[in-house]
C-alpha atoms as a PDB file:
ATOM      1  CA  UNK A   1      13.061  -9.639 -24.917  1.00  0.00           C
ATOM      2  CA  UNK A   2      10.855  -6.966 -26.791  1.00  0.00           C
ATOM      3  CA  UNK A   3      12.933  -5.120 -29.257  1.00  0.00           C
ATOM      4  CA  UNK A   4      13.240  -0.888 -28.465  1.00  0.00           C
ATOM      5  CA  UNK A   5      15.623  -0.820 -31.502  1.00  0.00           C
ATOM      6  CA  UNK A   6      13.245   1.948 -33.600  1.00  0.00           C
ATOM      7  CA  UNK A   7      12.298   3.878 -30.862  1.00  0.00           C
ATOM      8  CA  UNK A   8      12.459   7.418 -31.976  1.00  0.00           C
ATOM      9  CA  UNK A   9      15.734   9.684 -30.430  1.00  0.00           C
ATOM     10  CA  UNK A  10      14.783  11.443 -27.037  1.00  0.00           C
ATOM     11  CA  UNK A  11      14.736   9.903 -23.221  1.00  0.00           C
ATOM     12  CA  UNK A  12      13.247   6.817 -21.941  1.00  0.00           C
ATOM     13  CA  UNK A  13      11.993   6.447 -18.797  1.00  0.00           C
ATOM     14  CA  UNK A  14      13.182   2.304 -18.099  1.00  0.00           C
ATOM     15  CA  UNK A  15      12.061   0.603 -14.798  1.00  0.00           C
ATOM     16  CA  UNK A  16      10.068   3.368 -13.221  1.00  0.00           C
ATOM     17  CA  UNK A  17       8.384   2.192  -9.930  1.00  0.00           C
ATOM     18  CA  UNK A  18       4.734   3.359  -9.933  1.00  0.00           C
ATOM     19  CA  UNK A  19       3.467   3.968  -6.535  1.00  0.00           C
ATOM     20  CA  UNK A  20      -0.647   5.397  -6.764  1.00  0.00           C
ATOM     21  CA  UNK A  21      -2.149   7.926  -4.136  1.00  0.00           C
ATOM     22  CA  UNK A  22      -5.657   7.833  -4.419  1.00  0.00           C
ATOM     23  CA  UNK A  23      -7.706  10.029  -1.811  1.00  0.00           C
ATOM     24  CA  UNK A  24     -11.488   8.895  -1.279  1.00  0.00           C
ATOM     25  CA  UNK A  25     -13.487  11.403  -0.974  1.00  0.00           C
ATOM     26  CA  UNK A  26     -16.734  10.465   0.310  1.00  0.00           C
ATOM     27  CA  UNK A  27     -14.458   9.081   3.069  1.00  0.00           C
ATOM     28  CA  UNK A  28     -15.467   9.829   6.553  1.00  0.00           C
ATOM     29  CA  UNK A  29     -18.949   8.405   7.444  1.00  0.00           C
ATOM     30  CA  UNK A  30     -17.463   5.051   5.776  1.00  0.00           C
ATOM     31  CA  UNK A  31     -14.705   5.062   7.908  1.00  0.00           C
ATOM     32  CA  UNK A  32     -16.719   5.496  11.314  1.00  0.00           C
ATOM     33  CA  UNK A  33     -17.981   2.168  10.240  1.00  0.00           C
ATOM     34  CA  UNK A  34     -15.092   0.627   9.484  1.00  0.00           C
ATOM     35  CA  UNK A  35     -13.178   1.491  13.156  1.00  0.00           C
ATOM     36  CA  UNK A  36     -16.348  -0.029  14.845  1.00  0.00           C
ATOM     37  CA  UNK A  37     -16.081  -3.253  12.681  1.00  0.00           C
ATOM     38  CA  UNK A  38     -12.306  -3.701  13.459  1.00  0.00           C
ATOM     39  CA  UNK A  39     -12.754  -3.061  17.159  1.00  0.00           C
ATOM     40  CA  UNK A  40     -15.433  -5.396  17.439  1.00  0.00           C
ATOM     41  CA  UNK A  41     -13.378  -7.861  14.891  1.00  0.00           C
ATOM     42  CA  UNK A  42     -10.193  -7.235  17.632  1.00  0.00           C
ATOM     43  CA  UNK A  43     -12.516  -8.003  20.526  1.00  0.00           C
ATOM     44  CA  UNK A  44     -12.914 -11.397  19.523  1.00  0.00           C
ATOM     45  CA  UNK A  45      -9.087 -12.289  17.494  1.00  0.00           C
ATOM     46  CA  UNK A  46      -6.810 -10.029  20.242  1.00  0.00           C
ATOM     47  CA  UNK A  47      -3.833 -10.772  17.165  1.00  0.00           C
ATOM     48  CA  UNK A  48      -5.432  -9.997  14.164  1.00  0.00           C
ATOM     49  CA  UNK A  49      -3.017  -7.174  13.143  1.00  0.00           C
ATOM     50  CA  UNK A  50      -0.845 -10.159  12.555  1.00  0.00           C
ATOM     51  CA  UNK A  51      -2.293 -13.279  11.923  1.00  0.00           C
ATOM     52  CA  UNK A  52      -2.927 -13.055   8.267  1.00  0.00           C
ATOM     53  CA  UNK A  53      -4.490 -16.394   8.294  1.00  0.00           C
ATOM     54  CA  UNK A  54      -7.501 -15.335   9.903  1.00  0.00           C
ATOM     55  CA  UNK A  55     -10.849 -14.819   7.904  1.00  0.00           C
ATOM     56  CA  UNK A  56     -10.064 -12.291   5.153  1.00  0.00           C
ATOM     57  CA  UNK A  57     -11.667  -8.842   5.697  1.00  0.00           C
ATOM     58  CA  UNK A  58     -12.884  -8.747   1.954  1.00  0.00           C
ATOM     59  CA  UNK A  59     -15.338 -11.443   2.162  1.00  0.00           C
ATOM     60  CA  UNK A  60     -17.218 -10.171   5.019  1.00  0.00           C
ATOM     61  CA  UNK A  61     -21.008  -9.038   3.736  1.00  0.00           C
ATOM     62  CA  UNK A  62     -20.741  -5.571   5.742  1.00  0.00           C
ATOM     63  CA  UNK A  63     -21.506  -2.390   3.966  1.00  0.00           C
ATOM     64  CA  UNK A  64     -18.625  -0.511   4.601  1.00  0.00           C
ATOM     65  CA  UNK A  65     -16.567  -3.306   3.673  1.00  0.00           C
ATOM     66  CA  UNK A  66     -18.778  -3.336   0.260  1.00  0.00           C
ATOM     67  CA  UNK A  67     -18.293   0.346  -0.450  1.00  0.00           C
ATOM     68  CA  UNK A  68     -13.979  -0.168   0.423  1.00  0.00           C
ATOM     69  CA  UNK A  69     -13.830  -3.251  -1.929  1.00  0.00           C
ATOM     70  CA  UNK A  70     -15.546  -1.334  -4.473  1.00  0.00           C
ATOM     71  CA  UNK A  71     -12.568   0.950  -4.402  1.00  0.00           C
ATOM     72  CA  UNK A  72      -9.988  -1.177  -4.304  1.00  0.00           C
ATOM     73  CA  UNK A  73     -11.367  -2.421  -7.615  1.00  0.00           C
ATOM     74  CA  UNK A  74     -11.281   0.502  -9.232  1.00  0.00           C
ATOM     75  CA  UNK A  75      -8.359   2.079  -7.557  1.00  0.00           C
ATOM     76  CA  UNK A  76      -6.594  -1.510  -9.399  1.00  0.00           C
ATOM     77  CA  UNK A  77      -8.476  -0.731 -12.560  1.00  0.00           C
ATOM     78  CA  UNK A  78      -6.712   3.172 -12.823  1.00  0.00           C
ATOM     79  CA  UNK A  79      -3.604   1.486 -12.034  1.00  0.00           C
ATOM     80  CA  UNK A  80      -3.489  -1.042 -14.595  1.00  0.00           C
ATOM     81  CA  UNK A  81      -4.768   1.614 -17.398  1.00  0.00           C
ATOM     82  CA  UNK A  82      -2.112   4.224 -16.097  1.00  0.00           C
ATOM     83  CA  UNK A  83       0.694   0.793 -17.170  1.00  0.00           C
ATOM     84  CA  UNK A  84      -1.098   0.304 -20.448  1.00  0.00           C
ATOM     85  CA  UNK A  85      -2.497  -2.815 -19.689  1.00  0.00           C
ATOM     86  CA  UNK A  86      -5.486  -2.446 -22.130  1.00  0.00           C
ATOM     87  CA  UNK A  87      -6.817  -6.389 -22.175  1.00  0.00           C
ATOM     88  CA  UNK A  88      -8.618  -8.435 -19.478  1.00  0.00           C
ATOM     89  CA  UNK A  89      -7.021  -8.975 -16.001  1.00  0.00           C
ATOM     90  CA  UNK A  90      -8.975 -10.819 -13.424  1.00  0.00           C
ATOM     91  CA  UNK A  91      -8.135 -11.120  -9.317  1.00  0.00           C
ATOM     92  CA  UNK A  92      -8.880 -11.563  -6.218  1.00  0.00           C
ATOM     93  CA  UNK A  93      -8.459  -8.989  -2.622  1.00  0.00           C
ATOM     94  CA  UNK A  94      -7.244 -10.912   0.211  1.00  0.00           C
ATOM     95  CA  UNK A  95      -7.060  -8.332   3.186  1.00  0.00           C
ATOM     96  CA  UNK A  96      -6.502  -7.572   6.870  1.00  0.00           C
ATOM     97  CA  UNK A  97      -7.261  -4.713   9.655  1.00  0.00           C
ATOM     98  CA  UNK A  98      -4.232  -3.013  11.362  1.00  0.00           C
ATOM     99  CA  UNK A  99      -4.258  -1.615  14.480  1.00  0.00           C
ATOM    100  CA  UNK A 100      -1.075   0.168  15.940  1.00  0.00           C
ATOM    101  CA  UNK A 101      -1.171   1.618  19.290  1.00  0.00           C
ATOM    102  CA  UNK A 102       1.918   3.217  21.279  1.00  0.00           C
ATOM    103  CA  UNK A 103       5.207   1.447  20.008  1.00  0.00           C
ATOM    104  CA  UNK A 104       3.609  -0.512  17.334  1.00  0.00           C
ATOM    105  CA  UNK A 105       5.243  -0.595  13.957  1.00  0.00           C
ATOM    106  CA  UNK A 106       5.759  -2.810  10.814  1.00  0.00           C
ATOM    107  CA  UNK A 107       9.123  -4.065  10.230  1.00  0.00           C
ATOM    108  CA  UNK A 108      10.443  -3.435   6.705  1.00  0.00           C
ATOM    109  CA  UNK A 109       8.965  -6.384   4.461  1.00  0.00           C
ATOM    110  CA  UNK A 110       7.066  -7.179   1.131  1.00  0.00           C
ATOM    111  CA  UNK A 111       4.079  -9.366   0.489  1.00  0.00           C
ATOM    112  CA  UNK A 112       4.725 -12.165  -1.848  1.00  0.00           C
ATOM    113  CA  UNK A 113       2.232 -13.809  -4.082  1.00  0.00           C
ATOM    114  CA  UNK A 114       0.628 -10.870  -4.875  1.00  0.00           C
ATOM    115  CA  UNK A 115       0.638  -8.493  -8.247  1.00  0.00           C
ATOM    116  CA  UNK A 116       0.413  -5.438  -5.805  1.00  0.00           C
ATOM    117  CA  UNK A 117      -0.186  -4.574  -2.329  1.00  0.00           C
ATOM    118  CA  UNK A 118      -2.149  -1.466  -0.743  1.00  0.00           C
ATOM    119  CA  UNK A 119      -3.622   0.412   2.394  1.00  0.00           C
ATOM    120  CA  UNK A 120      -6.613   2.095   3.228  1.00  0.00           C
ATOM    121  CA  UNK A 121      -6.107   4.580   6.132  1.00  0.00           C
ATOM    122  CA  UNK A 122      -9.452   4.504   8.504  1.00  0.00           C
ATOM    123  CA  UNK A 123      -7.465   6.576  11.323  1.00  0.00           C
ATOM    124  CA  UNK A 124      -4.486   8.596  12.153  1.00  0.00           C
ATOM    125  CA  UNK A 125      -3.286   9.597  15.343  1.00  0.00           C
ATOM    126  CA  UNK A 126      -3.985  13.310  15.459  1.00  0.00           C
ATOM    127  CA  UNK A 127      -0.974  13.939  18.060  1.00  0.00           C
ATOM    128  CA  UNK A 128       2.164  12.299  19.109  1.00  0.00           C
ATOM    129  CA  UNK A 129       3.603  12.381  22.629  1.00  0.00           C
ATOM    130  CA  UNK A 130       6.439  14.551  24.313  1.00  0.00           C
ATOM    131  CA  UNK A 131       9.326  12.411  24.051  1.00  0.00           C
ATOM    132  CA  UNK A 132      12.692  13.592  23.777  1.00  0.00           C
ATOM    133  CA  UNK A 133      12.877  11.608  20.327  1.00  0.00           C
ATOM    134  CA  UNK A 134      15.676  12.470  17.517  1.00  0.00           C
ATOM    135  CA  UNK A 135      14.447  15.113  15.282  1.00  0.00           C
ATOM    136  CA  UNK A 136      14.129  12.593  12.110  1.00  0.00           C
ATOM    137  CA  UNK A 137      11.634  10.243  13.725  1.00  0.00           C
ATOM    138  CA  UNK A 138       8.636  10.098  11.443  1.00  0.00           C
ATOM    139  CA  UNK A 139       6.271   8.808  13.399  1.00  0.00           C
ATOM    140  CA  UNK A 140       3.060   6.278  11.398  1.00  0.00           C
ATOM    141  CA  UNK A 141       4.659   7.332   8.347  1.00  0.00           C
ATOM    142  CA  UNK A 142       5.447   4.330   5.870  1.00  0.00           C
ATOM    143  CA  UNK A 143       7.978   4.374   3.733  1.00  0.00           C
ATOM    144  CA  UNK A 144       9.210   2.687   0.588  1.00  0.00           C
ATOM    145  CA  UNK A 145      12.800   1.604  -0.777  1.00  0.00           C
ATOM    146  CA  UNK A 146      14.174   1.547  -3.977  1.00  0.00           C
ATOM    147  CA  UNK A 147      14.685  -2.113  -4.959  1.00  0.00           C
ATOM    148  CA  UNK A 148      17.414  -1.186  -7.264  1.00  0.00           C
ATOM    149  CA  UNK A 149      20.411  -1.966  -4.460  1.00  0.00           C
ATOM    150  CA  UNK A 150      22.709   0.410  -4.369  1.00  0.00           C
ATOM    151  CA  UNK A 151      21.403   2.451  -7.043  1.00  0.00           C
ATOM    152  CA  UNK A 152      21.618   5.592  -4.476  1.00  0.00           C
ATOM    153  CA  UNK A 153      25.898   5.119  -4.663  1.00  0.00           C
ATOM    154  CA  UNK A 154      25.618   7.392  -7.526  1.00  0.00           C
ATOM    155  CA  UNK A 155      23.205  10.310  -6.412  1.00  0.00           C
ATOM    156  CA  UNK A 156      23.879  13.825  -7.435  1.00  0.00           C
ATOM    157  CA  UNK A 157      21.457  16.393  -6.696  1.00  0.00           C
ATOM    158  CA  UNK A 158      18.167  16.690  -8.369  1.00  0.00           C
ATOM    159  CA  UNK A 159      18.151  13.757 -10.029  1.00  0.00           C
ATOM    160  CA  UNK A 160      14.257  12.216  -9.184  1.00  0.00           C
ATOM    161  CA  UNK A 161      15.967   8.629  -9.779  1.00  0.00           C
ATOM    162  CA  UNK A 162      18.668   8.398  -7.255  1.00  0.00           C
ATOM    163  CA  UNK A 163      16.434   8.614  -3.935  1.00  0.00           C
ATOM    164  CA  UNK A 164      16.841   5.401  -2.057  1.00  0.00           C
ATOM    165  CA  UNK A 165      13.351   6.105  -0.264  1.00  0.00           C
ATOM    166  CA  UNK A 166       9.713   7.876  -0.110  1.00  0.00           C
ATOM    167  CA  UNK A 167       7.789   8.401   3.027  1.00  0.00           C
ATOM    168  CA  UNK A 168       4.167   9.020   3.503  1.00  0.00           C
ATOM    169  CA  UNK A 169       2.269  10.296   6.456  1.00  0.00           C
ATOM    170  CA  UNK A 170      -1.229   8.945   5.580  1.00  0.00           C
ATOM    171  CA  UNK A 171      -4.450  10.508   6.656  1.00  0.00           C
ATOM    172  CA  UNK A 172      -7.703   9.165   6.673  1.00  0.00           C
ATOM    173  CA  UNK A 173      -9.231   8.100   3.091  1.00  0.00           C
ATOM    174  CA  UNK A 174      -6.285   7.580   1.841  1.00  0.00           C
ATOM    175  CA  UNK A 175      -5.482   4.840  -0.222  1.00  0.00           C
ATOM    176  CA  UNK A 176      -1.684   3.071  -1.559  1.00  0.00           C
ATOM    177  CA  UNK A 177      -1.265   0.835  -4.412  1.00  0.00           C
ATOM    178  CA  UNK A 178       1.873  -0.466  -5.499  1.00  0.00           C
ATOM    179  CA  UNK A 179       3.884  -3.493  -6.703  1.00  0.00           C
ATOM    180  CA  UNK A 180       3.894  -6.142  -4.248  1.00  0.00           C
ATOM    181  CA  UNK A 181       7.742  -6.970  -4.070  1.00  0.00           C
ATOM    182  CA  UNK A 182       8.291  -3.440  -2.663  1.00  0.00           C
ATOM    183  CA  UNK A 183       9.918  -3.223   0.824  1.00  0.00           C
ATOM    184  CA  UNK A 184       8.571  -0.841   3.073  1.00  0.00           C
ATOM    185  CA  UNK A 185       8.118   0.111   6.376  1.00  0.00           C
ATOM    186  CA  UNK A 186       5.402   1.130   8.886  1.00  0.00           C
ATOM    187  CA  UNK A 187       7.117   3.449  11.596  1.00  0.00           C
ATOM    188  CA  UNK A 188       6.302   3.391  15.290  1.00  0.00           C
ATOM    189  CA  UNK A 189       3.215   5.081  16.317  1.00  0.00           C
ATOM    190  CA  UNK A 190       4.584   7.534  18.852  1.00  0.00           C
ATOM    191  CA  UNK A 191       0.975   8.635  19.937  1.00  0.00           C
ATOM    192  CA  UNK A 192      -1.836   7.440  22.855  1.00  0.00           C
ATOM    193  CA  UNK A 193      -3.832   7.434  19.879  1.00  0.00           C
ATOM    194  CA  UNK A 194      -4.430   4.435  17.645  1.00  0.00           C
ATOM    195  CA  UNK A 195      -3.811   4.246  14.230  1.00  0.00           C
ATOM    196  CA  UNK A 196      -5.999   1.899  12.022  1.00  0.00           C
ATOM    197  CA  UNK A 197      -5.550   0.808   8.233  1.00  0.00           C
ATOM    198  CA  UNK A 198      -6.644  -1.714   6.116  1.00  0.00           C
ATOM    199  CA  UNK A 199      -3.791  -3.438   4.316  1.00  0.00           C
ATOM    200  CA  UNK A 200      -4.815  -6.076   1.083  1.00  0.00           C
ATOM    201  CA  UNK A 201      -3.028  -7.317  -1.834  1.00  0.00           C
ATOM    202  CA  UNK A 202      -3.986  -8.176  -5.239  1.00  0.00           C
ATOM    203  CA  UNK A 203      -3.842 -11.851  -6.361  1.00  0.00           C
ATOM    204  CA  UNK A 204      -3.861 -12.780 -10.258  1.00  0.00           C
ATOM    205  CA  UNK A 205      -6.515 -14.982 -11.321  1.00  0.00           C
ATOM    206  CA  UNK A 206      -3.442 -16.499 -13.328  1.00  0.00           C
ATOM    207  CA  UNK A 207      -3.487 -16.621 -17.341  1.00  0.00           C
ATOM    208  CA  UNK A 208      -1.234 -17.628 -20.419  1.00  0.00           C
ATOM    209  CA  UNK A 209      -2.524 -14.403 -21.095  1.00  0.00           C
ATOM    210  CA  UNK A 210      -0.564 -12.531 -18.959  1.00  0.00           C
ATOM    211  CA  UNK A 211       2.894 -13.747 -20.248  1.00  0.00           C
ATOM    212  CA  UNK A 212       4.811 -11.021 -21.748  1.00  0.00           C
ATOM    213  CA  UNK A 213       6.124 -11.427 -24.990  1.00  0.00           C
ATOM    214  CA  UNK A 214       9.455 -12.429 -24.680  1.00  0.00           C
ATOM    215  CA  UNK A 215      10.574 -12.562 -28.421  1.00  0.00           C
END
């Protein structure tokens, strides 16, 4: 266990959960490619959404798919430097299309064997239908939960620490990183509309290297 003993007075910040929003810019003639990929990629594998043992997305040769890989990488790489992680870190991107039509929705899970897990959004429902729904639905929003259990039994107000979850609603050209043993949760899409994202996670290329030191 690393020794803190001589760390100067003042607060530390101890097992923060770093969650990075990264909005691509140069976005939206990228992502007209990408819906007509996954369409045509549904037409032939009606259950791709879930079968994540189909061919991954990342190693198709497709340009759009060259110019999204290209920012995984270096959304990864901002990630890592915003940690400190200042030596060599090598990995792979396994990934998959989602498509969510009316109803649709991820149940609350993580992704194991990965460092971290992200989506692209490629396209948001721009309306949701008139259903006499509670007023706390939050339709294609995803959200994330604290993996400290419990850790909301002591919440006062305006303490940033005590929140048991965080909700998104994504837009297109947005992209989520985080760590991959987060839960989270994709809610219903409540709209005609679909809603398509690219979800991928970030496997170690595993080193000694990598071991923290423990003394």
């Amino acid at each position: 266990m690393a020794d803190h003993q001589n760390i100067e007075n003042g607060v530390i910040d101890l097992w923060p959960t770093k969650i990075l929003r990264r909005r691509l810019d140069d976005h939206e003639a990228w992502n007209k490619e990408l819906v007509k990929l996954v369409r045509d990629l549904e037409r032939s594998n009606k259950n791709q959404t879930t079968d994540y043992l189909a061919p991954d997305f990342f190693n198709m040769d497709q340009e759009a798919v060259n110019w999204l890989r290209g920012n995984v990488n270096g959304t990864v790489i901002e990630y890592l430097k915003h940690l400190g992680i200042d030596y060599p870190v090598n990995w792979t991107i396994t990934g998959w299309p989602n498509i969510n039509r009316f109803g649709d929705y991820h149940d609350t899970h993580n992704h194991p064997w990965s460092y971290l897990s992200g989506t692209y959004y490629v396209k948001m429902p721009g309306s949701k239908e008139p259903l006499q729904n509670r007023s706390d639905v939050r339709p294609g929003c995803i959200t994330f939960y604290d993996p400290r259990p419990g850790v909301n039994m002591t919440a006062i107000k305006n303490d940033p620490y005590v929140d048991p979850e965080y909700t998104v609603l994504p837009e297109p050209g947005l992209m989520l990183l985080w760590p991959a043993f987060i839960n989270h949760f994709v809610h219903p899409n409540l709209s005609k509309e679909t809603r398509i994202s690219i979800s991928f996670n970030i496997v170690l290329q595993w080193s000694e290297d990598y071991l923290p030191d423990q003394g």
